[in-house]
PDB file of N, CA and C in Angstrom:
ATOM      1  N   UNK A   1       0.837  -1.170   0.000  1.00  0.00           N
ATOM      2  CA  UNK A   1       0.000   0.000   0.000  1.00  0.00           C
ATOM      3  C   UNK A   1       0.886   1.238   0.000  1.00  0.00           C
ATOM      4  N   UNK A   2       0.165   2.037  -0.825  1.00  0.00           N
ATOM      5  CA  UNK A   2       1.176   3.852  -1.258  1.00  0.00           C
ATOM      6  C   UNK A   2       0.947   4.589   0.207  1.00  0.00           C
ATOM      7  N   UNK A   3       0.583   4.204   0.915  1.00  0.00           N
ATOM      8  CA  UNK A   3      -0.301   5.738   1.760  1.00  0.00           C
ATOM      9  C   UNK A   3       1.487   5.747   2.944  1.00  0.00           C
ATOM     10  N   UNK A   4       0.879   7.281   2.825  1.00  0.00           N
ATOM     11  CA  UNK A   4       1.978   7.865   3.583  1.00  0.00           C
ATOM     12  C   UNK A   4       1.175   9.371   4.225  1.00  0.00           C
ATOM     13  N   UNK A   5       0.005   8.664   4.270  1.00  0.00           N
ATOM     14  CA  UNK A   5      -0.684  10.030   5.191  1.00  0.00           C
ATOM     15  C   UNK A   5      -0.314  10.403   5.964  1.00  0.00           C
ATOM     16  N   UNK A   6      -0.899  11.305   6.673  1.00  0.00           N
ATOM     17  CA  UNK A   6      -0.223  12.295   7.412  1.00  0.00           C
ATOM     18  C   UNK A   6      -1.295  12.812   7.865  1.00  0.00           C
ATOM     19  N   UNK A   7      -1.207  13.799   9.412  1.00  0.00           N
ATOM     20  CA  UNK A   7      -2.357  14.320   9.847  1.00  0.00           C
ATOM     21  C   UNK A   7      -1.034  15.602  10.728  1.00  0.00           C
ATOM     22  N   UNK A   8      -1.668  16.972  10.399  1.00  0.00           N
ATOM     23  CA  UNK A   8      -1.093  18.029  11.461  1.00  0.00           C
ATOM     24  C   UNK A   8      -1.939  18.481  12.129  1.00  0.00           C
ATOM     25  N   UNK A   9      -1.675  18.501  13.304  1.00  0.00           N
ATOM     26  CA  UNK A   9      -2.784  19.398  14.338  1.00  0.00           C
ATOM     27  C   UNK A   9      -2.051  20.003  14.899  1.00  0.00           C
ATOM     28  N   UNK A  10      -2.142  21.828  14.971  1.00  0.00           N
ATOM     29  CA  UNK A  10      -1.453  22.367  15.256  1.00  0.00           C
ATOM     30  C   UNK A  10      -2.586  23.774  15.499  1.00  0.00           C
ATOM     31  N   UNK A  11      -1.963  24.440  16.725  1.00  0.00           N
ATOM     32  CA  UNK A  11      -2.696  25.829  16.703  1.00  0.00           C
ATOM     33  C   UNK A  11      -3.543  26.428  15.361  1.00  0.00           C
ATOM     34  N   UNK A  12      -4.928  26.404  15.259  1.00  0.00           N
ATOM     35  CA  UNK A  12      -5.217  27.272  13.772  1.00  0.00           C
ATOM     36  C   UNK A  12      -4.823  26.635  13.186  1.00  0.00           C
ATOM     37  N   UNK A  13      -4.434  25.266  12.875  1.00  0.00           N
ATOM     38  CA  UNK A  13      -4.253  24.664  11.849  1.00  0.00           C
ATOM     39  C   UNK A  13      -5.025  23.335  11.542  1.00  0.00           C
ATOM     40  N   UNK A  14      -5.218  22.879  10.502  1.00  0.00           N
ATOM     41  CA  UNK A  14      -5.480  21.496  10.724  1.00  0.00           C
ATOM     42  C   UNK A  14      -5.404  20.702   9.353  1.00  0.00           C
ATOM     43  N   UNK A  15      -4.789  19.475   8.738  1.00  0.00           N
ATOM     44  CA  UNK A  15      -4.322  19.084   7.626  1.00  0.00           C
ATOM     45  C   UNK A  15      -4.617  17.837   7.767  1.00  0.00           C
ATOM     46  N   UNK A  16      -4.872  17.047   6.706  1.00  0.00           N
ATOM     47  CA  UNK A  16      -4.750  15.751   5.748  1.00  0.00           C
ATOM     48  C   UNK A  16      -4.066  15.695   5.036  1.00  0.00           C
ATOM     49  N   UNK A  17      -3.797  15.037   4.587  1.00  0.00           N
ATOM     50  CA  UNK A  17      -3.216  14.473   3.595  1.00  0.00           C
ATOM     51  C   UNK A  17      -1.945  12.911   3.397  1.00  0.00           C
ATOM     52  N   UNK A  18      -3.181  12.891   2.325  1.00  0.00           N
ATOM     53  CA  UNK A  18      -3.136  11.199   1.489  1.00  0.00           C
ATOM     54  C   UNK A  18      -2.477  10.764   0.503  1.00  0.00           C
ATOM     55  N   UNK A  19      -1.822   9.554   0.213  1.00  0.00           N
ATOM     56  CA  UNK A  19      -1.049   9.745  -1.073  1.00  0.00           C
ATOM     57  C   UNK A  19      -1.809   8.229  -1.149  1.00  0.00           C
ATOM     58  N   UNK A  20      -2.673   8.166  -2.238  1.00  0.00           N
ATOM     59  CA  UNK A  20      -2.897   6.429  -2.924  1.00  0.00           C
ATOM     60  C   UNK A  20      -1.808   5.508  -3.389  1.00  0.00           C
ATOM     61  N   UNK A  21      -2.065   4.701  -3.563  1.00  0.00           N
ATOM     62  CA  UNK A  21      -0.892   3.774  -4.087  1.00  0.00           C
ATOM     63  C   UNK A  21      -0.836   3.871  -5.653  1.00  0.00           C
ATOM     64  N   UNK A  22      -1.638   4.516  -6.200  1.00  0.00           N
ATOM     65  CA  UNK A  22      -1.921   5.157  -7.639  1.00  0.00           C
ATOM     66  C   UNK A  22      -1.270   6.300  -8.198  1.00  0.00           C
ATOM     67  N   UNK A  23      -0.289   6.737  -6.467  1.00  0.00           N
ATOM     68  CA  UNK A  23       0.009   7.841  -6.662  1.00  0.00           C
ATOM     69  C   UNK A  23      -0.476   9.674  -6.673  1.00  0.00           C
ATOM     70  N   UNK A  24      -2.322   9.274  -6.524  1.00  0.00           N
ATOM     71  CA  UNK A  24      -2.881  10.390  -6.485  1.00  0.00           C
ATOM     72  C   UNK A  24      -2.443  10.821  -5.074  1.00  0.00           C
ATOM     73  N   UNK A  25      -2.685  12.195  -4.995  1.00  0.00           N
ATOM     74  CA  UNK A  25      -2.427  13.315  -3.959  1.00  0.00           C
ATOM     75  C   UNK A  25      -3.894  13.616  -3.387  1.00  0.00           C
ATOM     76  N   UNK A  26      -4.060  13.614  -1.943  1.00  0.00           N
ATOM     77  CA  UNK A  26      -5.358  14.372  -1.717  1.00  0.00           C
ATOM     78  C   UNK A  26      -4.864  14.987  -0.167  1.00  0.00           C
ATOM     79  N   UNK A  27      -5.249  16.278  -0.570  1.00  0.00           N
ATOM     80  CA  UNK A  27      -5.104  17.115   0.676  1.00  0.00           C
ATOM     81  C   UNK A  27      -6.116  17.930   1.020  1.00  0.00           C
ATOM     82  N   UNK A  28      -6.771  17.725   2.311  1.00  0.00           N
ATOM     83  CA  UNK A  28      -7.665  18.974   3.122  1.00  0.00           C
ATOM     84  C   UNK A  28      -6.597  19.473   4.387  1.00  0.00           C
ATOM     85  N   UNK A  29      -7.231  20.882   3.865  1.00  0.00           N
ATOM     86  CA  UNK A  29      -6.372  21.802   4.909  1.00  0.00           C
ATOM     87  C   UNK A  29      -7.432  23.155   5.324  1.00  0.00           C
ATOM     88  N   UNK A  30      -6.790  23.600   6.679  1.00  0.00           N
ATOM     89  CA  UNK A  30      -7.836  24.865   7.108  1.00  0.00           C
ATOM     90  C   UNK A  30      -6.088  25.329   7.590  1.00  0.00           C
ATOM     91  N   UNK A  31      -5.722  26.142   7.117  1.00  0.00           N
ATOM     92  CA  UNK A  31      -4.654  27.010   7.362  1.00  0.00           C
ATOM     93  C   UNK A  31      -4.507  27.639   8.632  1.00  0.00           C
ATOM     94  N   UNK A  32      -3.714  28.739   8.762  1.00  0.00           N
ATOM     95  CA  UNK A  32      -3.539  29.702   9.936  1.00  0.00           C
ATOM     96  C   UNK A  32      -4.164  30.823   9.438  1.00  0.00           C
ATOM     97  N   UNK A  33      -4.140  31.237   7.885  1.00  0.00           N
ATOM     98  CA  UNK A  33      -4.711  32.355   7.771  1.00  0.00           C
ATOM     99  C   UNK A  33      -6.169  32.270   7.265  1.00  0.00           C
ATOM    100  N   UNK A  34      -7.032  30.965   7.610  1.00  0.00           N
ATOM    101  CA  UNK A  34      -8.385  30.870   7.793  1.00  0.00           C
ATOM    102  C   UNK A  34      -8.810  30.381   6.501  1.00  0.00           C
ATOM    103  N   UNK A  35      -7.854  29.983   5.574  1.00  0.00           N
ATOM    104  CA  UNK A  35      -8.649  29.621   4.253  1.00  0.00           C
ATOM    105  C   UNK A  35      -9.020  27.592   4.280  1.00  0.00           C
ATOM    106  N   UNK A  36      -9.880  27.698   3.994  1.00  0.00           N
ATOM    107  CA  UNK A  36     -10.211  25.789   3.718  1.00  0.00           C
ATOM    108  C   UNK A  36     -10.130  26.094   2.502  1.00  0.00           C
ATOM    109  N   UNK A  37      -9.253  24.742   2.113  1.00  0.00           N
ATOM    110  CA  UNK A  37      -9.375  23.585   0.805  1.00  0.00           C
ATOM    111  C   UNK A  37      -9.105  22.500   0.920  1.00  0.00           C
ATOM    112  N   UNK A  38      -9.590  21.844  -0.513  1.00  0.00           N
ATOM    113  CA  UNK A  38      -9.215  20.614  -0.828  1.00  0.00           C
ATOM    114  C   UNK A  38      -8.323  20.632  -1.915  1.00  0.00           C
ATOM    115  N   UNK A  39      -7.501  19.709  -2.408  1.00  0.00           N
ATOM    116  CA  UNK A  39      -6.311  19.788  -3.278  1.00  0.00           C
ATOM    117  C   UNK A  39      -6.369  18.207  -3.984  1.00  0.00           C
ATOM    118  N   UNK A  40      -6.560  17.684  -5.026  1.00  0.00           N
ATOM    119  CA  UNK A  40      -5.989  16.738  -5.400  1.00  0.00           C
ATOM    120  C   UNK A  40      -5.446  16.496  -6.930  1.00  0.00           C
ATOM    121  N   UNK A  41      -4.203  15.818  -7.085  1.00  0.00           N
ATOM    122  CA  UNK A  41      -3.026  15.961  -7.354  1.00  0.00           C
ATOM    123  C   UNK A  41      -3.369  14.659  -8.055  1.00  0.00           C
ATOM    124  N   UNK A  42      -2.866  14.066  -9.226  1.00  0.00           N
ATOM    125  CA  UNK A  42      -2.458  12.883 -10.039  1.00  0.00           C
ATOM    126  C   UNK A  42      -1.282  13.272 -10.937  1.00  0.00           C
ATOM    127  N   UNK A  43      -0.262  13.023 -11.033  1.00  0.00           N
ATOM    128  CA  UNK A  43       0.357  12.946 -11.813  1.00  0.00           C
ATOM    129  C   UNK A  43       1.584  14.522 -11.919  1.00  0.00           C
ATOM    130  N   UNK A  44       1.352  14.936 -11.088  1.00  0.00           N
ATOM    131  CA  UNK A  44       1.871  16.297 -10.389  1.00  0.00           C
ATOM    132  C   UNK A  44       0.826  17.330 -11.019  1.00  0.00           C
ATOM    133  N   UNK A  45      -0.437  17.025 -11.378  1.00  0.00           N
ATOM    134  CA  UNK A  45      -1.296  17.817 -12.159  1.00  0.00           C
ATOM    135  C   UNK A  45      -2.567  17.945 -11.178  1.00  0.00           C
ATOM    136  N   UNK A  46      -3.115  19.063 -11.159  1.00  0.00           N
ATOM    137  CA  UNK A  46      -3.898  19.437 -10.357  1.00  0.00           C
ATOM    138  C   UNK A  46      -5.639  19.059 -11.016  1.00  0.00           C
ATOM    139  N   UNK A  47      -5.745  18.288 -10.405  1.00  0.00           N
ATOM    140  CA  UNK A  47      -7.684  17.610 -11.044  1.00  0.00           C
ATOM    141  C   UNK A  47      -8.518  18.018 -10.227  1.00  0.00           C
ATOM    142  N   UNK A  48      -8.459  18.452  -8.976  1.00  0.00           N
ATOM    143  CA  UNK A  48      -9.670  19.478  -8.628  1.00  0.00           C
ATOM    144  C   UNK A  48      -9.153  20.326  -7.010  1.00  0.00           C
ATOM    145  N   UNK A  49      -9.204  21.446  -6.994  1.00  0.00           N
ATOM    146  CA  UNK A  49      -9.263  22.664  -5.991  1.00  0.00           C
ATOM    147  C   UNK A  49     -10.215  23.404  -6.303  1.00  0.00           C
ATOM    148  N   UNK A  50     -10.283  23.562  -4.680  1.00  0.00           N
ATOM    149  CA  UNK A  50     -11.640  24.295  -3.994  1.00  0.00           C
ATOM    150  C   UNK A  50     -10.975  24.641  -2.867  1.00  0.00           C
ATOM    151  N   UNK A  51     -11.209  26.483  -2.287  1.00  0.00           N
ATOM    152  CA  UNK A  51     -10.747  26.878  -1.652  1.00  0.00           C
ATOM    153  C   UNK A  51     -12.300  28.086  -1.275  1.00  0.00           C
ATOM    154  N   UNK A  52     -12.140  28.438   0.340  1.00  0.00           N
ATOM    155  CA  UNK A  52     -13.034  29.643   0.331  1.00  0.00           C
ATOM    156  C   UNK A  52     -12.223  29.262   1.777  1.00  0.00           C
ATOM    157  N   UNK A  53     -12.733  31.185   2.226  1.00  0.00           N
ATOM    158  CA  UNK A  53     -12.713  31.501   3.402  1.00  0.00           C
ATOM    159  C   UNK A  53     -12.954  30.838   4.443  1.00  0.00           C
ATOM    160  N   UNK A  54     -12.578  30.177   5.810  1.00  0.00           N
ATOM    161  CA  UNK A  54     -13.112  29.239   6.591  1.00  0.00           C
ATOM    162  C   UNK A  54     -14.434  30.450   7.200  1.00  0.00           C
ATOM    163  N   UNK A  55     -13.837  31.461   7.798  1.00  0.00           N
ATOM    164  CA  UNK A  55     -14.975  32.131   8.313  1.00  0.00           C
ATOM    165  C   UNK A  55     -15.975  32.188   7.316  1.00  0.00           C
ATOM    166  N   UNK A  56     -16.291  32.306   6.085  1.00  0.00           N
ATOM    167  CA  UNK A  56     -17.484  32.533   4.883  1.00  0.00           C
ATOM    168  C   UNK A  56     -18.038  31.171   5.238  1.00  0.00           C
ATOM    169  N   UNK A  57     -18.031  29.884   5.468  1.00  0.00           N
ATOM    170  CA  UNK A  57     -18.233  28.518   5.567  1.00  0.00           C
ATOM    171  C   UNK A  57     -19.286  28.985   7.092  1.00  0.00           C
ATOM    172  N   UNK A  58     -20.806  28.247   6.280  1.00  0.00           N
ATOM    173  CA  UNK A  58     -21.882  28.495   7.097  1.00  0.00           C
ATOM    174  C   UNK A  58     -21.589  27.560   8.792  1.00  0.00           C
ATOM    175  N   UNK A  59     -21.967  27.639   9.451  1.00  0.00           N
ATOM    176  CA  UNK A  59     -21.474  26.687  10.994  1.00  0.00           C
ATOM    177  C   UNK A  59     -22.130  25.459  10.972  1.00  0.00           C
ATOM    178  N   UNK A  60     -22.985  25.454  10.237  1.00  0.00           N
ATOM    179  CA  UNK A  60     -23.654  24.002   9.797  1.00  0.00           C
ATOM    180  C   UNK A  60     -22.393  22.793   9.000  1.00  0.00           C
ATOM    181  N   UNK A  61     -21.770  23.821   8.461  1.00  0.00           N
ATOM    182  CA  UNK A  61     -21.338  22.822   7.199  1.00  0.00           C
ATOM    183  C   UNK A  61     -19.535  22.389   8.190  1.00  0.00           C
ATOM    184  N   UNK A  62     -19.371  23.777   8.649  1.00  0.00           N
ATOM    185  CA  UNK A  62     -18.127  23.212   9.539  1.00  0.00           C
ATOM    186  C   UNK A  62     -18.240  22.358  10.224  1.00  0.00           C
ATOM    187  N   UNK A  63     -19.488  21.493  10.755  1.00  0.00           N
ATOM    188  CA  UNK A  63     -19.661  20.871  12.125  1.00  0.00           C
ATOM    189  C   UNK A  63     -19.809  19.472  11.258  1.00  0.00           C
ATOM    190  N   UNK A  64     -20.443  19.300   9.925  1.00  0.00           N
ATOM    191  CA  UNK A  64     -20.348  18.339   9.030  1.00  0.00           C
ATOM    192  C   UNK A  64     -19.226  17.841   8.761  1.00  0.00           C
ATOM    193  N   UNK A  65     -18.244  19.184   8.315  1.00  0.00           N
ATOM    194  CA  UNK A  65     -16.649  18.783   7.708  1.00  0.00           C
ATOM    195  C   UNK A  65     -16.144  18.019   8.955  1.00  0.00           C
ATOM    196  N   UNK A  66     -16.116  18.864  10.441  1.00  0.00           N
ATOM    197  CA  UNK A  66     -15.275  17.994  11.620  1.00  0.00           C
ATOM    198  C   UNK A  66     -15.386  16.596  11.541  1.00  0.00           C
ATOM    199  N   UNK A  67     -16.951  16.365  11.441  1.00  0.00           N
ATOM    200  CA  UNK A  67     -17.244  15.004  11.800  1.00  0.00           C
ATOM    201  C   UNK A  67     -17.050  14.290  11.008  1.00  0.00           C
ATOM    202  N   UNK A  68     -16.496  14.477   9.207  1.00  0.00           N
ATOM    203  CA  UNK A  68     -16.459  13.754   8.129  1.00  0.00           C
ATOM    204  C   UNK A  68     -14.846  13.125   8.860  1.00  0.00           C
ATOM    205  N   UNK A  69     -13.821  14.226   8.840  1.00  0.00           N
ATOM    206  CA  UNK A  69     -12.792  13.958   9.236  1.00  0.00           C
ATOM    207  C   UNK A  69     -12.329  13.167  10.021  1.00  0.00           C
ATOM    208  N   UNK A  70     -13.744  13.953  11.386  1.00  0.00           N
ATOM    209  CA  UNK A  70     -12.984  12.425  12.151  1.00  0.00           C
ATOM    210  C   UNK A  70     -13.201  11.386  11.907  1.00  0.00           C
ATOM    211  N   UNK A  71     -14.338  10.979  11.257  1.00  0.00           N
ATOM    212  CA  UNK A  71     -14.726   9.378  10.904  1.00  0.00           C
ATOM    213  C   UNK A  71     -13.413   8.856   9.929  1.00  0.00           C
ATOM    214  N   UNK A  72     -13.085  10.042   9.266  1.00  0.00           N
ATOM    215  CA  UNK A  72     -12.003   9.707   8.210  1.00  0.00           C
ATOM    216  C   UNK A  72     -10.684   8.999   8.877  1.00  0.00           C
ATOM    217  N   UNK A  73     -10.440   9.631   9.607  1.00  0.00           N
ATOM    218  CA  UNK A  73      -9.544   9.522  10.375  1.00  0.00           C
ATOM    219  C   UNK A  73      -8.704   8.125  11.073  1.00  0.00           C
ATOM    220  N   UNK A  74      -9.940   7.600  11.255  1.00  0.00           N
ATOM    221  CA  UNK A  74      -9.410   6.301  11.983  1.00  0.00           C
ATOM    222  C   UNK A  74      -9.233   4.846  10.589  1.00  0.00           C
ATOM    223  N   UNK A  75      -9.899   5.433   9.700  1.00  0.00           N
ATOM    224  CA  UNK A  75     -10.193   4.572   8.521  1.00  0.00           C
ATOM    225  C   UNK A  75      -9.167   4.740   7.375  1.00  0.00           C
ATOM    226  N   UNK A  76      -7.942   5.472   7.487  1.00  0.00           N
ATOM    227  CA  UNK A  76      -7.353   6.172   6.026  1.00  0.00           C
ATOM    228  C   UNK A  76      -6.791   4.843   5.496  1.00  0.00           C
ATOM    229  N   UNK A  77      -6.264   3.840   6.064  1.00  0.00           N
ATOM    230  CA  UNK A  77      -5.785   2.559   5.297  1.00  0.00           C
ATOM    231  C   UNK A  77      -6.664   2.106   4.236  1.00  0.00           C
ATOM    232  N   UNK A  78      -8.134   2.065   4.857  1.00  0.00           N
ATOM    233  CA  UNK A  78      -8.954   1.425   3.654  1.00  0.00           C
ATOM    234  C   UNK A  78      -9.492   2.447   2.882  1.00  0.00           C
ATOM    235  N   UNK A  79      -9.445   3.883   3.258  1.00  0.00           N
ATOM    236  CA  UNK A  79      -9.731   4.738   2.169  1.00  0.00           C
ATOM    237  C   UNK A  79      -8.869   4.831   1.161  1.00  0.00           C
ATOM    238  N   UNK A  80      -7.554   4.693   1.182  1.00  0.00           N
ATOM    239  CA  UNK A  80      -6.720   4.841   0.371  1.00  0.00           C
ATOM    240  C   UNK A  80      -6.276   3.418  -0.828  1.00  0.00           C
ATOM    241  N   UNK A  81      -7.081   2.048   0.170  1.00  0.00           N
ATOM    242  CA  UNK A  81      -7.281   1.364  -0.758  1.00  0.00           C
ATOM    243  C   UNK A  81      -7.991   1.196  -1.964  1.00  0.00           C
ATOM    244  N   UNK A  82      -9.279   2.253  -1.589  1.00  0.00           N
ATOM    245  CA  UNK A  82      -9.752   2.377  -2.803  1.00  0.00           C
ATOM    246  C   UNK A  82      -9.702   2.881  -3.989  1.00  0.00           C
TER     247      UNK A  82
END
């Protein structure tokens, strides 16, 4: 298996990121200077980003993202198998 994930938790910060055994790239990040995205990467080529303000992000949808993550979280071996 490719994965060489990674997780930062750090003040104002907070990161993913996945590498498949396919080689694709997938990264979620909420920065220090408040921006969320997602990032993913095949081939050193960028196939889809999405970025907005974390503060613009309704409080509904932040409380969705936490909980996606954490479920994500404990599972990245078999996510990355797929």
């Amino acid at each position: 298996m490719g994965n060489n994930g990674k997780i930062v938790d750090e003040v104002n910060r907070v990161e993913i990121v996945l590498t498949k055994a396919c080689g694709e790239r997938i990264e979620v990040n909420v920065d220090k200077d408040g921006l969320f995205y997602i990032d993913v990467e095949s081939d050193k080529k960028c196939m889809l980003n999405y970025a907005e303000a974390w503060k613009k992000v309704p409080s509904q949808q932040k409380e969705c993202l936490k909980m996606m993550l954490e479920g994500l979280v404990p599972n990245l071996n078999r996510l990355v198998e797929q």
